[in-house]
C-alpha atoms as a PDB file:
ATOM      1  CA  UNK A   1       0.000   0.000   0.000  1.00  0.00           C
ATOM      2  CA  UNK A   2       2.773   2.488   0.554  1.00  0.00           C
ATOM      3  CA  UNK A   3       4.311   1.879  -2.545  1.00  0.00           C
ATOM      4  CA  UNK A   4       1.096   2.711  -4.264  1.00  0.00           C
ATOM      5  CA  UNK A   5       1.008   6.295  -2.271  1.00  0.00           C
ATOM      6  CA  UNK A   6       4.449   7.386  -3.095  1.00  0.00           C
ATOM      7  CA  UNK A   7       4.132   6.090  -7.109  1.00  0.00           C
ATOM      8  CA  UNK A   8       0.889   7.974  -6.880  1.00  0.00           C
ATOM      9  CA  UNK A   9       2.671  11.070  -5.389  1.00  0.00           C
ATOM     10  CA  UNK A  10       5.624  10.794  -7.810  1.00  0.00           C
ATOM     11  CA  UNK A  11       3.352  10.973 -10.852  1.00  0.00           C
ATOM     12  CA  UNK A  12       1.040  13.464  -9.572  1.00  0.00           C
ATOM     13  CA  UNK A  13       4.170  15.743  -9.159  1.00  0.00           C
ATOM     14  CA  UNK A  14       5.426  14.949 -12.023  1.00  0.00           C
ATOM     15  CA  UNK A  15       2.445  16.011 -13.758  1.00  0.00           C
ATOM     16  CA  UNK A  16       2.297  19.229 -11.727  1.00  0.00           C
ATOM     17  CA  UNK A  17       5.549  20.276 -12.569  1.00  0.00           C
ATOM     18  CA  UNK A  18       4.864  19.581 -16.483  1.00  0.00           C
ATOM     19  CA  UNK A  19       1.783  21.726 -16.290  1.00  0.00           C
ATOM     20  CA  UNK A  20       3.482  24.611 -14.138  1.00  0.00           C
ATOM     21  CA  UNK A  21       6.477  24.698 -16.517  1.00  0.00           C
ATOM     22  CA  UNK A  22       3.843  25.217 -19.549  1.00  0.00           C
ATOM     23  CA  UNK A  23       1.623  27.608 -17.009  1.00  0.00           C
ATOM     24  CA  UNK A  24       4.790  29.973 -16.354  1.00  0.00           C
ATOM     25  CA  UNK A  25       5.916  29.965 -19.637  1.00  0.00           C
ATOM     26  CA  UNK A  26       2.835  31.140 -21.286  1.00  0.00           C
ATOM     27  CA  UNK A  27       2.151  34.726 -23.275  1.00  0.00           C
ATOM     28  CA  UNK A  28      -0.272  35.269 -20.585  1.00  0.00           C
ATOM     29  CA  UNK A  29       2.393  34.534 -17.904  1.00  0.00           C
ATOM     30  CA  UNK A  30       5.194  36.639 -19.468  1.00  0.00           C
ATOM     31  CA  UNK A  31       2.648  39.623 -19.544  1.00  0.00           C
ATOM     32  CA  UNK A  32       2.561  39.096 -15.989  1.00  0.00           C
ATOM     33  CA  UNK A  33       5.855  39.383 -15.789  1.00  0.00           C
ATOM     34  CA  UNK A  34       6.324  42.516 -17.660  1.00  0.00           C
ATOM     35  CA  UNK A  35       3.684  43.983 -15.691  1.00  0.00           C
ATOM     36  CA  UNK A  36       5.139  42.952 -12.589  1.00  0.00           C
ATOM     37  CA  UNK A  37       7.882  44.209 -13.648  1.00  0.00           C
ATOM     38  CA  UNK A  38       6.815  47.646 -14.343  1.00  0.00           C
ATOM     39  CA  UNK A  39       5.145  47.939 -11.280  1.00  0.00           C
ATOM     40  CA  UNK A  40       8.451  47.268  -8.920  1.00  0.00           C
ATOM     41  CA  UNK A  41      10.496  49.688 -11.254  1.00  0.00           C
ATOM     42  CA  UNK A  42       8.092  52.445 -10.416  1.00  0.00           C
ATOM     43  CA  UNK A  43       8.226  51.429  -7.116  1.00  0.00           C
ATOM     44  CA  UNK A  44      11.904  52.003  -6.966  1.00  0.00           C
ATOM     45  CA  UNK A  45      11.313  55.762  -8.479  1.00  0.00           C
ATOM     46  CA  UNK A  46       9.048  56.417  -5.765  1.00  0.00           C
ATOM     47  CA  UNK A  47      11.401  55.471  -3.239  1.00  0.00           C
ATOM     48  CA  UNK A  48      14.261  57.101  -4.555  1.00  0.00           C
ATOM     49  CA  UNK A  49      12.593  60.130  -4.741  1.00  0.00           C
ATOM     50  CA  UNK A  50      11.711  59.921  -1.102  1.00  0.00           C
ATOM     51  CA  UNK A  51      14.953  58.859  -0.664  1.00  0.00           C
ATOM     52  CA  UNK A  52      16.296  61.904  -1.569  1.00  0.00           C
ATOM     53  CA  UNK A  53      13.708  64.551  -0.165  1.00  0.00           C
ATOM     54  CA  UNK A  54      14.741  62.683   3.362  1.00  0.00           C
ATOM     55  CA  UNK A  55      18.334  63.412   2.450  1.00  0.00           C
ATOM     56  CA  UNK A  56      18.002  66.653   1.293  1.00  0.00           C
ATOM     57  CA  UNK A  57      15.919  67.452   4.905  1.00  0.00           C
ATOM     58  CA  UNK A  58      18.507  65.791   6.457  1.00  0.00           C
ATOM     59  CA  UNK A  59      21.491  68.026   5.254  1.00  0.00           C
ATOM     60  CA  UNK A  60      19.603  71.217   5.951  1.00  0.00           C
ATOM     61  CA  UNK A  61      18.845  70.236  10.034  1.00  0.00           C
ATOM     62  CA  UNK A  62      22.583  69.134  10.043  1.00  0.00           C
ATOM     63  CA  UNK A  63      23.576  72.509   8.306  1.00  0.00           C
ATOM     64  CA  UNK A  64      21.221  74.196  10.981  1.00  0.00           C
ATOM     65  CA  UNK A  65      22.558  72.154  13.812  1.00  0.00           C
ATOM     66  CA  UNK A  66      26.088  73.251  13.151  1.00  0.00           C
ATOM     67  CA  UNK A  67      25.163  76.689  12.561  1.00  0.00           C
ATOM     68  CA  UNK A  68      23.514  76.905  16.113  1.00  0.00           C
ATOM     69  CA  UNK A  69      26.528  75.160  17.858  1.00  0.00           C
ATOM     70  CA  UNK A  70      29.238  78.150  16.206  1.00  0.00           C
ATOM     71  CA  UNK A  71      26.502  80.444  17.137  1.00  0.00           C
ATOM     72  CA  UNK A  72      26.731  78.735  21.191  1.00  0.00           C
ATOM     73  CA  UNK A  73      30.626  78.661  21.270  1.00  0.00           C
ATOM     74  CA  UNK A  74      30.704  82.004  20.368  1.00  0.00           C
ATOM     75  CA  UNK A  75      28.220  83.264  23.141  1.00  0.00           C
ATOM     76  CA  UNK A  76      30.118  81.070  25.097  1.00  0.00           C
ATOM     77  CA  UNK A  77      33.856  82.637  24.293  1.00  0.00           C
ATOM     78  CA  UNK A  78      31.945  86.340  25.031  1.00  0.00           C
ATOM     79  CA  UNK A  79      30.818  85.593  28.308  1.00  0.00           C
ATOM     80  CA  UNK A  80      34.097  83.757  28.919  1.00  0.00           C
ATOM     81  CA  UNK A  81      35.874  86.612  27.999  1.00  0.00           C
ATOM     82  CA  UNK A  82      34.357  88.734  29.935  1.00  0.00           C
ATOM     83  CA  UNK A  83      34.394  86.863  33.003  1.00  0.00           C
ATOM     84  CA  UNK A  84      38.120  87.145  32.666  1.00  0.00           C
ATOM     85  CA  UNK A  85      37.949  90.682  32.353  1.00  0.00           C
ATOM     86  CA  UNK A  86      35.993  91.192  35.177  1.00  0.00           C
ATOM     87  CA  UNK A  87      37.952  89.044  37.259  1.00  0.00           C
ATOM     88  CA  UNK A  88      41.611  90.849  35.759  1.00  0.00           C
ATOM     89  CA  UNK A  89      39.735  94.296  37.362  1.00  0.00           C
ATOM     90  CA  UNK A  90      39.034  92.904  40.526  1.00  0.00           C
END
């Protein structure tokens, strides 16, 4: 009986995988594919284009960042210097 189950399974495999072979290499399968296709290439514009707005965002906050810390250090080198001064005239 077991031998009869796994013959059975071999041929009905066998006959699967003839049919999908002929299946995914059909006209109506390769238009699939194209379309497919298409689809995940416009998906990779999309991305790259928010891609680069986030990069783009991301330069102007770190431009902004480093133009607030020069602003800091120089507040802080004022009141530095005149901390010293006030201490020289006491």
């Amino acid at each position: 009986m077991k031998i009869y189950s796994k013959l059975a399974c071999f041929v009905g495999g066998a006959l699967f995988g003839s049919v999908g072979i002929k299946l995914l290499s059909s006209k109506d399968a390769k238009k699939a594919y194209v379309h497919v296709a298409a689809a995940g290439l416009r998906m990779k514009d999309s991305v790259m284009q928010s891609v680069t707005t986030v990069q783009e965002n991301a330069s102007d906050i770190l431009a902004s960042a480093k133009e607030l810390n020069e602003e800091r250090a120089a507040k802080e080198a004022e009141e530095a210097a005149a901390a010293n001064l006030e201490s020289e005239e006491a």
